[in-house]
N, C-alpha and C. Protein backbone atom coordinates (compact mmCIF):
# COMPACT_ATOMS: atom_id res chain seq x y z
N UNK A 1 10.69 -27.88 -7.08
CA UNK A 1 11.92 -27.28 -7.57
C UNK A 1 13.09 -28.11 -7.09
N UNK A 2 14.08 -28.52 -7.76
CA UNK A 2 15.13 -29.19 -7.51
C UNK A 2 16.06 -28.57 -7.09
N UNK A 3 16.65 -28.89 -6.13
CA UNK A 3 17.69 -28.20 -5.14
C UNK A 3 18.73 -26.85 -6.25
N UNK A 4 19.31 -27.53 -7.00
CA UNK A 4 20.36 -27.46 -7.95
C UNK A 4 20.07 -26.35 -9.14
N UNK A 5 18.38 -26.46 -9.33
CA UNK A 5 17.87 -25.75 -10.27
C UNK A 5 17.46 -24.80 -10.12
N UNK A 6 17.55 -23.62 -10.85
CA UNK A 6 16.99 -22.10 -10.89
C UNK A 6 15.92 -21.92 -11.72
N UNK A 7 15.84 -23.11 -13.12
CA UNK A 7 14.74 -22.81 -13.93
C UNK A 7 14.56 -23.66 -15.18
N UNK A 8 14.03 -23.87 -16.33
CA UNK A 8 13.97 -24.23 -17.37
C UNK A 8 14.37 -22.82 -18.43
N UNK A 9 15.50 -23.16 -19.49
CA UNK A 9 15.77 -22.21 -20.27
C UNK A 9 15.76 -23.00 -21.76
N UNK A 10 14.62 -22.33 -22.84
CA UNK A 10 14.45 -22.76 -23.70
C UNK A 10 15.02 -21.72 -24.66
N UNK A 11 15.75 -22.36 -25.67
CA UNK A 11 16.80 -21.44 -26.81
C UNK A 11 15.88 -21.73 -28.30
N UNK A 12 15.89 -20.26 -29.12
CA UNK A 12 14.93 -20.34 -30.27
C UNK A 12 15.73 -19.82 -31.17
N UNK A 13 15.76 -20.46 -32.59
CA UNK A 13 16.81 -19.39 -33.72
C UNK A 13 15.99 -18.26 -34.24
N UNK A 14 14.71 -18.04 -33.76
CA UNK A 14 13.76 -16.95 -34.18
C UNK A 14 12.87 -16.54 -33.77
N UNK A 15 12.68 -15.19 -33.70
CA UNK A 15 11.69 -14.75 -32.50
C UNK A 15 10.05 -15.22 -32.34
N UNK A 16 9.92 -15.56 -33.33
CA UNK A 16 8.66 -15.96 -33.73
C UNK A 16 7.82 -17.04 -32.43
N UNK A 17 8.78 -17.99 -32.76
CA UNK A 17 8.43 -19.30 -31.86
C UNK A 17 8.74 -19.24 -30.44
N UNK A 18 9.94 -17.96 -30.13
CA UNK A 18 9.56 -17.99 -28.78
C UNK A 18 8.44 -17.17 -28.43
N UNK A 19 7.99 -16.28 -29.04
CA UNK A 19 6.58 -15.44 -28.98
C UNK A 19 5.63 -16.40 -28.59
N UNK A 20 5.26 -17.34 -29.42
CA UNK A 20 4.02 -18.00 -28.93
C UNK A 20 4.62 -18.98 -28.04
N UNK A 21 5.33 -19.68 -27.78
CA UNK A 21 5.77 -20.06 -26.28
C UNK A 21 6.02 -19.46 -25.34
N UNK A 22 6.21 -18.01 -25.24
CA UNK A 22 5.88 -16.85 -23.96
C UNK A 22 4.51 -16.62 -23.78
N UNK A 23 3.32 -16.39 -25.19
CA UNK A 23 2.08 -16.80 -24.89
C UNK A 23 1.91 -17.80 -24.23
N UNK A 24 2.17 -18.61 -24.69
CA UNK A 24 1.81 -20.32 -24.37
C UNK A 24 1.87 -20.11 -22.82
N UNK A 25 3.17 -19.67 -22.14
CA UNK A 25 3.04 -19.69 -20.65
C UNK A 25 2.46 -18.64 -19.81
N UNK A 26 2.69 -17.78 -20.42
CA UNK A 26 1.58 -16.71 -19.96
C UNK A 26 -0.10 -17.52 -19.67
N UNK A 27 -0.52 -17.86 -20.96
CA UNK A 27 -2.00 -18.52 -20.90
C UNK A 27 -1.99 -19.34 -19.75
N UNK A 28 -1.31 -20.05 -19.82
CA UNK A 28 -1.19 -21.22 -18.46
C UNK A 28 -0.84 -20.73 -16.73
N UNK A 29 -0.81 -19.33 -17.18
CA UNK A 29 -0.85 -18.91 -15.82
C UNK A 29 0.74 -18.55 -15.31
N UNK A 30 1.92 -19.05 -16.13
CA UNK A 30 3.08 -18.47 -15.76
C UNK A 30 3.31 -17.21 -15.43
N UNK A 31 3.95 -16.57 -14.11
CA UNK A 31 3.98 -15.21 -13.69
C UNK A 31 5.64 -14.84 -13.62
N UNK A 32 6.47 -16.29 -13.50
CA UNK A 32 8.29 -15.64 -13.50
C UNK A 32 8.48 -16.06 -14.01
N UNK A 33 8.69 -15.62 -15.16
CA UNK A 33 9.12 -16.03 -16.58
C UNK A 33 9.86 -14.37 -17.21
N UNK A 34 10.59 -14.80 -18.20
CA UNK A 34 11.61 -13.41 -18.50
C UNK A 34 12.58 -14.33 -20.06
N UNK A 35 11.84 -13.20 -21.01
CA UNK A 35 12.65 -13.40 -22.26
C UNK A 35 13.94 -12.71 -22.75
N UNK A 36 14.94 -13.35 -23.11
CA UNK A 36 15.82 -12.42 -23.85
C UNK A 36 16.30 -12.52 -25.39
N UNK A 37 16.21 -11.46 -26.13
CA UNK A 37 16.76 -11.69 -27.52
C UNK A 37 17.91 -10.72 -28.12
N UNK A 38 18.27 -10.40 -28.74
CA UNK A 38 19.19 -10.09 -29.78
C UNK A 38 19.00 -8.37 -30.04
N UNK A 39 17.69 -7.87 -29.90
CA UNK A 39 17.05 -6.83 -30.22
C UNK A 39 15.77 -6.74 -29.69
N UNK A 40 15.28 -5.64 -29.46
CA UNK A 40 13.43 -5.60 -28.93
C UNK A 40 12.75 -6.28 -29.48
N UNK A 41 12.04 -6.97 -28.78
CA UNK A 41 10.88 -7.43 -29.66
C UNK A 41 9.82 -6.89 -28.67
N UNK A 42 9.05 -5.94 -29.05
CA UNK A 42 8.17 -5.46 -28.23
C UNK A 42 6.68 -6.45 -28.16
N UNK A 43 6.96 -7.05 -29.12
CA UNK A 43 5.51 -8.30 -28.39
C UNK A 43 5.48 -9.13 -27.20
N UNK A 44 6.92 -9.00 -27.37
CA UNK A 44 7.44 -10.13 -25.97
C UNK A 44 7.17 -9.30 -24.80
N UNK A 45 7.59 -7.89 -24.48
CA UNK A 45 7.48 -7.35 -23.51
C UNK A 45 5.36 -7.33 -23.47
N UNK A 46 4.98 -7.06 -24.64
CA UNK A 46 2.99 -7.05 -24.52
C UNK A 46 2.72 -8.31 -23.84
N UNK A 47 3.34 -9.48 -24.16
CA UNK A 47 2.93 -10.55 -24.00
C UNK A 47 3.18 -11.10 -22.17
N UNK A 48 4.09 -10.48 -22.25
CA UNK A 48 4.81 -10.55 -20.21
C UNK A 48 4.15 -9.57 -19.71
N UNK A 49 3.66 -8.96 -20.32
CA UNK A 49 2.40 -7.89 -19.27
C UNK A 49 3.27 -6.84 -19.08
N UNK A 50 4.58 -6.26 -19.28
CA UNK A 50 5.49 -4.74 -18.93
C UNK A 50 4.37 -4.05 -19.17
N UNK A 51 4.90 -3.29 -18.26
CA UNK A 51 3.99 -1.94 -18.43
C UNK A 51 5.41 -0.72 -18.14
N UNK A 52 5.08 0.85 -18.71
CA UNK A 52 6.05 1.12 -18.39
C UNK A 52 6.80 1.72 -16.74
N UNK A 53 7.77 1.75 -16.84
CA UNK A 53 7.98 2.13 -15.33
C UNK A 53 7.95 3.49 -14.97
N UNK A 54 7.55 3.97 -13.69
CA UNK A 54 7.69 5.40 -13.02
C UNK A 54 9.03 6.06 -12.49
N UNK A 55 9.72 5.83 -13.73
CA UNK A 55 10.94 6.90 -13.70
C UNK A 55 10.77 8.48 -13.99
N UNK A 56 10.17 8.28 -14.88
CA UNK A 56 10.01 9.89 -15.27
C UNK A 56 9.14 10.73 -14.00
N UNK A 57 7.92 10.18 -13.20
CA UNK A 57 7.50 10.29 -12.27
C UNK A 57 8.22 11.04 -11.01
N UNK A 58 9.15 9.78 -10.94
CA UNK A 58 10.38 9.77 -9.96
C UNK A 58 10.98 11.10 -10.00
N UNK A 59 11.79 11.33 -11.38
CA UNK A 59 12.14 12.44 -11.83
C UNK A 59 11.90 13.84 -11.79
N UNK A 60 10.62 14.08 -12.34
CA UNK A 60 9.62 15.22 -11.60
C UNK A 60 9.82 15.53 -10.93
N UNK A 61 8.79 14.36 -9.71
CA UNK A 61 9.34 14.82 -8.16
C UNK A 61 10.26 15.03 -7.82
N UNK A 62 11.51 14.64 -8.12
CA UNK A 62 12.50 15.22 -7.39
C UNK A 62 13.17 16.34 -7.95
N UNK A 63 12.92 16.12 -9.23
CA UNK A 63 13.41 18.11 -9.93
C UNK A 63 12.21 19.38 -9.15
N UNK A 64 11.17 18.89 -8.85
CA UNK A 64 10.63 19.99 -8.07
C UNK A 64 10.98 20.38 -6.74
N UNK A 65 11.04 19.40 -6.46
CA UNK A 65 11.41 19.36 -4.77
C UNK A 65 13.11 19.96 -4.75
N UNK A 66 13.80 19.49 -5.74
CA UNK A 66 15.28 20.01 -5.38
C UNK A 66 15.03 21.32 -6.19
N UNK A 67 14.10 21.98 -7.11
CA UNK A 67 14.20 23.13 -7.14
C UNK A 67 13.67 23.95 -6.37
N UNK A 68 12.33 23.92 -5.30
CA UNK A 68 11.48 24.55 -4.43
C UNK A 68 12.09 24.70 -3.50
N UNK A 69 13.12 23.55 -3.09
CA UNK A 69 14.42 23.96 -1.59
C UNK A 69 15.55 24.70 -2.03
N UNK A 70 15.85 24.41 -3.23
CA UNK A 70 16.86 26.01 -3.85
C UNK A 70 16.59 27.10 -3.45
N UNK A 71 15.01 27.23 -4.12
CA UNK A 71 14.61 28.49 -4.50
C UNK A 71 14.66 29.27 -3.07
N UNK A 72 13.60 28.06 -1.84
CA UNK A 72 13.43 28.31 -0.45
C UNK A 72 14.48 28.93 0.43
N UNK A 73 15.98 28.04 0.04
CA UNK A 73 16.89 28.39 0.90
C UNK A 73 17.47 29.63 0.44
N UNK A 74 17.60 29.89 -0.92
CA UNK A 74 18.09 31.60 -1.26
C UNK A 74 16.85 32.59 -0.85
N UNK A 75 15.43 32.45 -0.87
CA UNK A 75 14.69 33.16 -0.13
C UNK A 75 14.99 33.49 1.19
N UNK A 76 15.09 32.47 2.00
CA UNK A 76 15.42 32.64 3.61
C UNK A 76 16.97 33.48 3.68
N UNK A 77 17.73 33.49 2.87
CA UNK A 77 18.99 33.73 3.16
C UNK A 77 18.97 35.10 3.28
N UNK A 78 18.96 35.65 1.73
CA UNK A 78 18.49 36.68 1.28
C UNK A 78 17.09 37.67 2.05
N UNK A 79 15.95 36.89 2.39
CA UNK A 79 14.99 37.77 2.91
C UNK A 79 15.19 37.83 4.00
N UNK A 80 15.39 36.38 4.97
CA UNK A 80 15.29 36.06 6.07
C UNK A 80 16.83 36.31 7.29
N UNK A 81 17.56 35.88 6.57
CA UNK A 81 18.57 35.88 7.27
C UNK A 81 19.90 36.47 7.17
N UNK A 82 20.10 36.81 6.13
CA UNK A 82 21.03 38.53 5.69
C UNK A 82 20.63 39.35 4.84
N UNK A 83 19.73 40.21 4.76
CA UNK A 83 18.85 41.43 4.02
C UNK A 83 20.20 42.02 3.27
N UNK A 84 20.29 41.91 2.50
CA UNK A 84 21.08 43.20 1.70
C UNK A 84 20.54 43.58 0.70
N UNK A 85 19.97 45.08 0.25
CA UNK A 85 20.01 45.75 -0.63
C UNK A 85 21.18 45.74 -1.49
N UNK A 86 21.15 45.14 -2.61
CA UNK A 86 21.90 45.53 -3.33
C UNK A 86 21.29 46.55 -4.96
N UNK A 87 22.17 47.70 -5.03
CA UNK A 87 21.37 48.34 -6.34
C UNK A 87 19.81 48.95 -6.12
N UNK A 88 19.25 48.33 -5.27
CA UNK A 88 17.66 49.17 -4.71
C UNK A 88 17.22 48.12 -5.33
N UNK A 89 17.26 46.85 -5.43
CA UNK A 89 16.59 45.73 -5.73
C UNK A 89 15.78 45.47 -4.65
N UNK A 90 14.42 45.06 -4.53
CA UNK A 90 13.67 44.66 -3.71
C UNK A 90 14.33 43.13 -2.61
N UNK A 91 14.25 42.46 -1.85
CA UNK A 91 14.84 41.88 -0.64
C UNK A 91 14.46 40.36 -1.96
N UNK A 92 13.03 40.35 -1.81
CA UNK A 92 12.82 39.25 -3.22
C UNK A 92 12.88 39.50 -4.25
N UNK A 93 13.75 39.46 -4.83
CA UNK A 93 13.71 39.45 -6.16
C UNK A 93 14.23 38.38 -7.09
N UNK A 94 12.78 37.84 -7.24
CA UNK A 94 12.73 36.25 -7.76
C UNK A 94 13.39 35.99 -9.50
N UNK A 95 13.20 36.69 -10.30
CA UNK A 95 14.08 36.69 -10.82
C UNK A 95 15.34 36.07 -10.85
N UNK A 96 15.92 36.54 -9.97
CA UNK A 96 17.32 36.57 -9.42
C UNK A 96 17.83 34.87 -9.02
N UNK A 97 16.72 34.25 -8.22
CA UNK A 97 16.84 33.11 -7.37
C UNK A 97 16.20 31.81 -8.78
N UNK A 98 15.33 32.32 -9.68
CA UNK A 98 15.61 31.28 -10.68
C UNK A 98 16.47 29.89 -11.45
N UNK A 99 17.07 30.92 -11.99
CA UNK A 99 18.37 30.46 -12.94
C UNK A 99 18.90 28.84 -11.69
N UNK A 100 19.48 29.62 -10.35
CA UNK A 100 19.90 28.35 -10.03
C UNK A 100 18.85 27.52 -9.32
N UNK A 101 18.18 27.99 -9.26
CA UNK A 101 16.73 26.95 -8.74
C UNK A 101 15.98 25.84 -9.82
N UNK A 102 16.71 26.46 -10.91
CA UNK A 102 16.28 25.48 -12.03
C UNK A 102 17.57 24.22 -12.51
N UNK A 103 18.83 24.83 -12.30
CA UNK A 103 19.57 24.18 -12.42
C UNK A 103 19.78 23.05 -11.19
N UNK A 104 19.31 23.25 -10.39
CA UNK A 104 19.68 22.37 -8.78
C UNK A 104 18.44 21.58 -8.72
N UNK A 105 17.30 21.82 -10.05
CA UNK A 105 16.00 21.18 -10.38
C UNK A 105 16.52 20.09 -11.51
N UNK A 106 16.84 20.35 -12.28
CA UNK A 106 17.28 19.24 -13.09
C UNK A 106 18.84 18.61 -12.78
N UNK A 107 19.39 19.30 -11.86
CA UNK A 107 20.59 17.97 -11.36
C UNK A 107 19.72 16.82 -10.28
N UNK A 108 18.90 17.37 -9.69
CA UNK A 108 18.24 16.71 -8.88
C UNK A 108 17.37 15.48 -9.54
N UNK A 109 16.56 15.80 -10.51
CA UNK A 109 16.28 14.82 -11.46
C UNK A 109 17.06 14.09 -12.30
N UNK A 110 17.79 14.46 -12.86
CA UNK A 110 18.87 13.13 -13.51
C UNK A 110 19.10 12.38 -11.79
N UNK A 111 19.88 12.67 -11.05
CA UNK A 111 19.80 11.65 -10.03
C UNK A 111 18.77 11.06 -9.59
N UNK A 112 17.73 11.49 -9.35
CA UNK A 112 16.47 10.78 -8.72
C UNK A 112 16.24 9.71 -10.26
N UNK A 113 16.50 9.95 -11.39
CA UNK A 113 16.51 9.05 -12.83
C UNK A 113 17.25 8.47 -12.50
N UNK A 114 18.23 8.19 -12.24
CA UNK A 114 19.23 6.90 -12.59
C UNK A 114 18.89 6.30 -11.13
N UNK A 115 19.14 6.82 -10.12
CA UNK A 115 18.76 5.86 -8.73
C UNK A 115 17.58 5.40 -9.15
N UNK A 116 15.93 6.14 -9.37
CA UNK A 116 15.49 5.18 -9.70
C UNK A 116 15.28 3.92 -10.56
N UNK A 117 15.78 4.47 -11.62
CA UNK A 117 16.44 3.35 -12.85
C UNK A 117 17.04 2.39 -11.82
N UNK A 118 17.99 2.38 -11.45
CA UNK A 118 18.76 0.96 -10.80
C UNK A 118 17.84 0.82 -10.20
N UNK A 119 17.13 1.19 -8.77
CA UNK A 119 16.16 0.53 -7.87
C UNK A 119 15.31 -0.38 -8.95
N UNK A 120 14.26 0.27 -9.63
CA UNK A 120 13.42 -0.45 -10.13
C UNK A 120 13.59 -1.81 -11.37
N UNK A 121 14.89 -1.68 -11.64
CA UNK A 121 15.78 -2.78 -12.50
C UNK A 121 16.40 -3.86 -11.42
N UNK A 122 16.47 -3.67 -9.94
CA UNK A 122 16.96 -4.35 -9.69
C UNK A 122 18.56 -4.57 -9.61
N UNK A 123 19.23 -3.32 -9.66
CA UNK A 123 20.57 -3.39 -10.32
C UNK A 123 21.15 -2.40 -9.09
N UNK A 124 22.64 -3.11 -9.31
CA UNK A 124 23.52 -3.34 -9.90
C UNK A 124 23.63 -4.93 -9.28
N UNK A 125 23.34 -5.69 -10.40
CA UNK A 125 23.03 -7.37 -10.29
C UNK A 125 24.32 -7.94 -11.47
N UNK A 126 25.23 -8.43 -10.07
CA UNK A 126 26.43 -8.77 -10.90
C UNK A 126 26.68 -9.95 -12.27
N UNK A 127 25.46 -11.10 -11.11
CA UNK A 127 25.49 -11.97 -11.44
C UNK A 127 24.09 -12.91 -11.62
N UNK A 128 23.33 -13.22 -12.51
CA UNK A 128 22.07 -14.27 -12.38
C UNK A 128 22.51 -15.78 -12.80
N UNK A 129 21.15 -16.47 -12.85
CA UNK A 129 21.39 -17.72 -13.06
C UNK A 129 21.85 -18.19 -14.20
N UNK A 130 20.53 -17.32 -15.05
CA UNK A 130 20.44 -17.43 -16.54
C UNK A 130 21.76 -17.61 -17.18
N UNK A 131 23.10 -16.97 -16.55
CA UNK A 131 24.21 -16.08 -17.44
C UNK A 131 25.04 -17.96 -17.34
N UNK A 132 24.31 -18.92 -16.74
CA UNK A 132 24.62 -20.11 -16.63
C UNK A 132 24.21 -21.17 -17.77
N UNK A 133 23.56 -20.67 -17.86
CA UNK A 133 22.32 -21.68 -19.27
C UNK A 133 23.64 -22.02 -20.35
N UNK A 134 23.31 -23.24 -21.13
CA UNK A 134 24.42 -24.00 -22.12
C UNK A 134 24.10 -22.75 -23.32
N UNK A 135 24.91 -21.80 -23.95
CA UNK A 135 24.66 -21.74 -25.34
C UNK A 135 23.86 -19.92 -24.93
N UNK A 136 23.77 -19.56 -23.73
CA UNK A 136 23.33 -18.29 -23.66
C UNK A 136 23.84 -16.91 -23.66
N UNK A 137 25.33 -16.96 -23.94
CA UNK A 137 26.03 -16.30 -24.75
C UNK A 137 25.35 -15.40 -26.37
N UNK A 138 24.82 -16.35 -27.30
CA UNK A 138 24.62 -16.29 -28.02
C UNK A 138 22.82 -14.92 -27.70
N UNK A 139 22.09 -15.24 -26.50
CA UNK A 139 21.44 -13.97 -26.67
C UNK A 139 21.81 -12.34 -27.04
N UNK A 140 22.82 -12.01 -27.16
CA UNK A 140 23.53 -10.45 -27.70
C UNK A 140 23.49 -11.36 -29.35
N UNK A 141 23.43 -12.68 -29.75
CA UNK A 141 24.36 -12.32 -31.07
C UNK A 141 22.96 -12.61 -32.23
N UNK A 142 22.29 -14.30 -31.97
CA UNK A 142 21.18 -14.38 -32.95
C UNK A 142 20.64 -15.29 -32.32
N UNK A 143 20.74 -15.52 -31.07
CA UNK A 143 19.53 -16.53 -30.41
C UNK A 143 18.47 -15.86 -29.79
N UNK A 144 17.51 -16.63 -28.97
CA UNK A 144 16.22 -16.22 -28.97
C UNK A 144 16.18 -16.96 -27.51
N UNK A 145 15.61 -16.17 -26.41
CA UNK A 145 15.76 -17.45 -25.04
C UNK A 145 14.23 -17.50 -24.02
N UNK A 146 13.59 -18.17 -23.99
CA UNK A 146 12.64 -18.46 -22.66
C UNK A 146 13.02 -18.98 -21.57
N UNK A 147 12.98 -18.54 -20.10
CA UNK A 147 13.60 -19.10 -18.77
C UNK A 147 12.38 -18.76 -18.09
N UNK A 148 11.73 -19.88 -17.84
CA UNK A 148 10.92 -20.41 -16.64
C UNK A 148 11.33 -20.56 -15.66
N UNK A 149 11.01 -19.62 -14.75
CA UNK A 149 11.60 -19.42 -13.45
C UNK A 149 11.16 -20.68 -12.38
N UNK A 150 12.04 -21.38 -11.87
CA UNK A 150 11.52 -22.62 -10.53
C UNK A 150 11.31 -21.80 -9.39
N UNK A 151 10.85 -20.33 -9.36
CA UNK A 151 10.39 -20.09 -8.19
C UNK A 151 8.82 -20.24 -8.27
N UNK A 152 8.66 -20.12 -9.52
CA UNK A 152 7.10 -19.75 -9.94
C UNK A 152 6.09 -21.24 -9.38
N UNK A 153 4.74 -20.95 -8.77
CA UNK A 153 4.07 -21.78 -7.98
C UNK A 153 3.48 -23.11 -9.09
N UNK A 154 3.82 -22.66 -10.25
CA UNK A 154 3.13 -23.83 -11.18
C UNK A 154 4.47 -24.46 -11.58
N UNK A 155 5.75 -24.13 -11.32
CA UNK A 155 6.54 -24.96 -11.60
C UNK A 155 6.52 -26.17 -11.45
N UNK A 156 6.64 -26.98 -12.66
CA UNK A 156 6.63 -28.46 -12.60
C UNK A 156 7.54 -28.78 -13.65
N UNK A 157 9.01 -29.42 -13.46
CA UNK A 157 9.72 -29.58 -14.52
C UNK A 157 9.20 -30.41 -16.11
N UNK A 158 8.84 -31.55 -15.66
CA UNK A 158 8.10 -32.20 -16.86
C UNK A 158 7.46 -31.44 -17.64
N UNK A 159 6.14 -30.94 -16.88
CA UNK A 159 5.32 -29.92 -17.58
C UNK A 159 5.60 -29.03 -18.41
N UNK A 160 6.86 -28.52 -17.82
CA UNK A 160 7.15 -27.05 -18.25
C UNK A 160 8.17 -27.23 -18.93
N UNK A 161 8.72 -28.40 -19.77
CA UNK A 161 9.69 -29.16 -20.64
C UNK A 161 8.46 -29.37 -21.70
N UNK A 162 7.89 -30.35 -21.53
CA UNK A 162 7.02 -30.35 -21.89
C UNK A 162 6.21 -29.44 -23.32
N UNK A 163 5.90 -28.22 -21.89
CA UNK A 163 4.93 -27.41 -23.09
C UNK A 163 6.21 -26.22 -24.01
N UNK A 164 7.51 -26.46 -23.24
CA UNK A 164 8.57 -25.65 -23.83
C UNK A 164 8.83 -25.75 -25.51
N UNK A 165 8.71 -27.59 -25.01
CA UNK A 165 9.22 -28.69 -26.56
C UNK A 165 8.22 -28.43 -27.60
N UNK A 166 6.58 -27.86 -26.95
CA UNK A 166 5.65 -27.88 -28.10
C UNK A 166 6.00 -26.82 -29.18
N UNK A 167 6.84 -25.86 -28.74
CA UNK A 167 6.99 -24.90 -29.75
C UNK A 167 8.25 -25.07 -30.61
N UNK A 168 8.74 -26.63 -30.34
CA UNK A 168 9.93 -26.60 -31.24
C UNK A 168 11.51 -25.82 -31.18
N UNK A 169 11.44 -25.91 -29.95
CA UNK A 169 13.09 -25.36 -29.45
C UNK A 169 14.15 -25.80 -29.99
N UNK A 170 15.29 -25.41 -29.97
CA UNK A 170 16.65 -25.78 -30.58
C UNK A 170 17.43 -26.56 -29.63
N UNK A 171 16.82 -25.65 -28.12
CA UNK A 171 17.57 -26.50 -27.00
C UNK A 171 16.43 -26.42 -25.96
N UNK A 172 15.81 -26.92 -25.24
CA UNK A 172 15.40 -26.45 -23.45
C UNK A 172 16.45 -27.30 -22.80
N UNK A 173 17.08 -26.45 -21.62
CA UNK A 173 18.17 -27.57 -20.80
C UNK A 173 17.71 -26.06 -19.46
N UNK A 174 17.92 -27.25 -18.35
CA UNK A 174 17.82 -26.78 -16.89
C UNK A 174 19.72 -25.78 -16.84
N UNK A 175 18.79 -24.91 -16.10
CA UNK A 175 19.65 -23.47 -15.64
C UNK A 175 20.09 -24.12 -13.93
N UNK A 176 21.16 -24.05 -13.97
CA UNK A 176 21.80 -24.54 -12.91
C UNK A 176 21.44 -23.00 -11.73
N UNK A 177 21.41 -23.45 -10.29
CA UNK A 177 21.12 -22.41 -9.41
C UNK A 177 22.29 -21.85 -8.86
N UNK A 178 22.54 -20.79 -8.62
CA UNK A 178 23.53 -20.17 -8.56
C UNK A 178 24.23 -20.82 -7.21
């Protein structure tokens, strides 16, 4: 890896050809590598191996857990630690302790969702290398981009110019390191 360099970034006018050049490095054993285009292309994500992430997971758990300590702490309050009869209602009366045990369940999950969303994205990431590349602007508008990461253990610039060029790029040019 060259001092200076963060990676190889290859630019495509169509999704097509960077598809089989994300194959292409995939086959060869590439593991940091990361495409961007214009719109989903969900082959690209099949082809990089995504799988989906455990947000919703995340979520769950923590809408249960922030509703079971709701529910817990108006139990203790109510049963445990100031008894009032009110109306000849029984001391539990669960019913009652619901409503906000469900609501303090799903505020709890949207937060445990978005914290985990940023954790597992990696974010709030002001700045990468990529946002350096000649002409990579144009990924929001109609370009197509492959960036071979120089951290990755098979990095070899030639090589990986090389097998970039076999698929007929518009541009590959080195991503300056931040």
């Amino acid at each position: 890896m060259s001092a200076g360099e963060a990676g190889l970034m290859a630019e495509f006018r169509e999704a097509g050809p960077m598809l089989d050049a994300l194959r292409a490095a995939r086959a060869a054993g590439w593991r940091a590598l990361d495409a961007f285009a214009p719109h989903p292309v969900p082959e690209a994500a099949e082809a990089m191996g995504v799988r989906a992430a455990p947000v919703a997971w995340i979520a769950v758990a923590a809408g249960l857990a922030g509703a079971a300590i709701t529910y817990a702490a108006q139990w203790w309050i109510q049963v445990q630690d100031y008894p009032v009869n009110v109306g000849g209602r029984p001391l539990h009366a669960w019913p009652v302790f619901l409503p906000s045990a469900y609501i303090v369940g799903v505020l709890w999950a949207c937060l445990a969702a978005l914290a985990g969303m940023l954790w597992l994205n990696g974010l709030p990431r002001l700045h990468h290398p990529v946002f350096g590349a000649r002409g990579f602007h144009r990924a929001s508008e109609d370009r197509y981009f492959l960036f071979l990461d120089a951290r990755d253990p098979l990095y070899d610039r030639a090589r990986a110019e090389a097998m970039l060029r076999a698929h007929a790029p518009a541009r590959v040019s080195a991503v300056p390191a931040e």
